[in-house]
N, C-alpha and C. Protein backbone atom coordinates (compact mmCIF):
# COMPACT_ATOMS: atom_id res chain seq x y z
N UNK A 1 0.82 -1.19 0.00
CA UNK A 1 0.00 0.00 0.00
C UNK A 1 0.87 1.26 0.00
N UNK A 2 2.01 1.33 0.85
CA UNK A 2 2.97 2.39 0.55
C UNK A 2 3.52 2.64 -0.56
N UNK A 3 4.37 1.52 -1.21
CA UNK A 3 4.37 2.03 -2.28
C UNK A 3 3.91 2.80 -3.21
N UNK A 4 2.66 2.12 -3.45
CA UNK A 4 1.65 2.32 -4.43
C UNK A 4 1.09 3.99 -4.03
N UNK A 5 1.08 4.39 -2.80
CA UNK A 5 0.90 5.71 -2.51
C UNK A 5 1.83 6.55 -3.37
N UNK A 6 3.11 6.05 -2.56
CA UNK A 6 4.52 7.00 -3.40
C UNK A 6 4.56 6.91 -4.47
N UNK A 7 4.15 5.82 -5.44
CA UNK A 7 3.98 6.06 -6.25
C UNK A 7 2.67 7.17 -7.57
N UNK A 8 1.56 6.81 -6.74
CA UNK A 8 0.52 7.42 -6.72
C UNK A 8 0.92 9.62 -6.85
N UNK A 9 1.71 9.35 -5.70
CA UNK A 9 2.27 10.82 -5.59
C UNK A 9 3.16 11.31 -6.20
N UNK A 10 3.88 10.57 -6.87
CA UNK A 10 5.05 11.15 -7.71
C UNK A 10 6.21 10.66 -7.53
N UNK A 11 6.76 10.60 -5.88
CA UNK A 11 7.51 10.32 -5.35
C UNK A 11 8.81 9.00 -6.06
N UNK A 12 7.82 7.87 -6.31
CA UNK A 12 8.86 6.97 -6.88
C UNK A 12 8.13 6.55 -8.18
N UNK A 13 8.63 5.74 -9.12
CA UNK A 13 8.49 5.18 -10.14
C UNK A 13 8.62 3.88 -10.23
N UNK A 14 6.85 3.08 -11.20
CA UNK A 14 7.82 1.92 -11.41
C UNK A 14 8.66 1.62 -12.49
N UNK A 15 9.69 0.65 -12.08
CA UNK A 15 10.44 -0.02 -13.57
C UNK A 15 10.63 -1.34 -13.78
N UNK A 16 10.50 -1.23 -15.19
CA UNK A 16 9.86 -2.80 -15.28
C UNK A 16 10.99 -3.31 -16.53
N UNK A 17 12.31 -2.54 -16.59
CA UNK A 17 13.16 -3.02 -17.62
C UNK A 17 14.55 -2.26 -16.48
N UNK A 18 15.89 -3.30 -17.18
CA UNK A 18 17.15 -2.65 -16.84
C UNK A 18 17.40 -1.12 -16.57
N UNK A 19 18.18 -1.03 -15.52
CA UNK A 19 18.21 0.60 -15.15
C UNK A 19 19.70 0.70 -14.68
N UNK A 20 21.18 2.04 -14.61
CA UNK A 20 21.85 1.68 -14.29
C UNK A 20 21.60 2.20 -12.69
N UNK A 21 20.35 2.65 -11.86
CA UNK A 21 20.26 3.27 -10.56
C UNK A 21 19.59 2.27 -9.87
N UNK A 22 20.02 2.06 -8.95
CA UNK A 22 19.18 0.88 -8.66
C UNK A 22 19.66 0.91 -6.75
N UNK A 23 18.85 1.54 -5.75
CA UNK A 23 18.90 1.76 -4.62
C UNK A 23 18.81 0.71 -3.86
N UNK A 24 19.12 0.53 -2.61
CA UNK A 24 18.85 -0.83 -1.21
C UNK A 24 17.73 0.03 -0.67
N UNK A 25 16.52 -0.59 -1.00
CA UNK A 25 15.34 -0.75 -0.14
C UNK A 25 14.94 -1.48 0.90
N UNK A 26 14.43 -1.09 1.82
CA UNK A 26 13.92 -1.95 3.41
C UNK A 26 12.44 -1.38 3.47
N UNK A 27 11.46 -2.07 3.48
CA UNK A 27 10.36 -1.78 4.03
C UNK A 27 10.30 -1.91 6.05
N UNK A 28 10.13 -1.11 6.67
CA UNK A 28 10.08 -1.19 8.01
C UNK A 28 8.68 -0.52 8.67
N UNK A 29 8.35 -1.97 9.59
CA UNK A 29 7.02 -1.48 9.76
C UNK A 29 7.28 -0.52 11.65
N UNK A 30 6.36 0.30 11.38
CA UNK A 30 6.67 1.58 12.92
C UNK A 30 5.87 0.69 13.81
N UNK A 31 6.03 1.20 14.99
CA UNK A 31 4.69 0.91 15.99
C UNK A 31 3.66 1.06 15.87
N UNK A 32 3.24 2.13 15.02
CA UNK A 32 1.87 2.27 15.04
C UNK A 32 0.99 1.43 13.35
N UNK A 33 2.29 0.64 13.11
CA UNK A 33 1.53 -0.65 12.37
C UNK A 33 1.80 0.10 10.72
N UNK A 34 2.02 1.40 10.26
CA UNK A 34 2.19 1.80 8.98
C UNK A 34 3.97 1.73 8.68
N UNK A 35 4.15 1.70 7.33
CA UNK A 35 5.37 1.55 6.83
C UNK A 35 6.25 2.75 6.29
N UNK A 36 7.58 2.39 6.85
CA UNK A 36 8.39 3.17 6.57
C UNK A 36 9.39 3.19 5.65
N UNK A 37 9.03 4.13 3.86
CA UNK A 37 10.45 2.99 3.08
C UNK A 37 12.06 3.86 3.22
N UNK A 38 12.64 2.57 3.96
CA UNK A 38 14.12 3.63 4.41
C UNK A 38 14.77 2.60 2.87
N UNK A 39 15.65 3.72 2.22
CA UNK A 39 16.89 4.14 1.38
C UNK A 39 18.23 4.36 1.82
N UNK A 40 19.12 3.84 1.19
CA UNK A 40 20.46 3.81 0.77
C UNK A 40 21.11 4.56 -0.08
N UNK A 41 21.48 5.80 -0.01
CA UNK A 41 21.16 6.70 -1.43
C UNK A 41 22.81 7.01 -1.33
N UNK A 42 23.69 6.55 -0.49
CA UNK A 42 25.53 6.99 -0.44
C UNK A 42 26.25 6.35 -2.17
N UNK A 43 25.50 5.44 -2.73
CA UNK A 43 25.92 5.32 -4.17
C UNK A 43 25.63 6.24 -5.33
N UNK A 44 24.38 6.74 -5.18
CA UNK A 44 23.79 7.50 -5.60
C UNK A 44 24.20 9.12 -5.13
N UNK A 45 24.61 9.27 -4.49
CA UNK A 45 24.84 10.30 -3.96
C UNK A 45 26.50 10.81 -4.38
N UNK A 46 27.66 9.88 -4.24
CA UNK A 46 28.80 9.46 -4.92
C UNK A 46 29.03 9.82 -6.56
N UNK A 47 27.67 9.68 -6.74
CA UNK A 47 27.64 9.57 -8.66
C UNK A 47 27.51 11.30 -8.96
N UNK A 48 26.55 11.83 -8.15
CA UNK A 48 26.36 13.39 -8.64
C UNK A 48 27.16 14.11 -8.76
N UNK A 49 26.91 14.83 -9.98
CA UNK A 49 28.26 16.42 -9.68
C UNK A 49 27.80 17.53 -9.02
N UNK A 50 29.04 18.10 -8.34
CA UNK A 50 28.16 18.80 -8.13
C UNK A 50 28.81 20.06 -8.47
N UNK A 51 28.67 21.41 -8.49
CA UNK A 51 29.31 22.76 -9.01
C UNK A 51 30.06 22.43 -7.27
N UNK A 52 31.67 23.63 -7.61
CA UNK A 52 32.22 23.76 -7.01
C UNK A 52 32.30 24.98 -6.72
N UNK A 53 32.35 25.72 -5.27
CA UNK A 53 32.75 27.46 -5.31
C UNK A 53 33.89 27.45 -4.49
N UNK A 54 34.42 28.13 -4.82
CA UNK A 54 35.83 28.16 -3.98
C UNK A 54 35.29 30.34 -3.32
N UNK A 55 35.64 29.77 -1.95
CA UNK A 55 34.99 31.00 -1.17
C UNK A 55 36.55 31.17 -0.92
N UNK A 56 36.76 32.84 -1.33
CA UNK A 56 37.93 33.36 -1.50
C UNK A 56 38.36 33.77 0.51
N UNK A 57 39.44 33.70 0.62
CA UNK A 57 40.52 33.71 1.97
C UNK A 57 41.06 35.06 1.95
């Protein structure tokens, strides 16, 4: 059902062919019985560029 929310919302996408992004998902359920989807995003995060500023001294 979570998923299908996040997905519903924008949030994630499905894919249904080869991709080169491909995250570690855990579904974890809280105490109060609804789900929580925790991500792994340090590979993904590794890959981005990002602009550099060099703050002058």
């Amino acid at each position: 059902d979570e998923l299908q929310r996040m997905e519903r919302a924008g949030v994630i996408r499905k894919i249904t062919n080869a991709t080169e992004w491909c995250v570690p998902m855990v579904p974890v359920v809280k105490p109060n019985n609804s789900v929580r989807i925790c991500v792994d995003l340090k590979c993904l995060n590794a890959s981005v560029l990002r602009e550099r500023y060099v703050i002058p001294t």
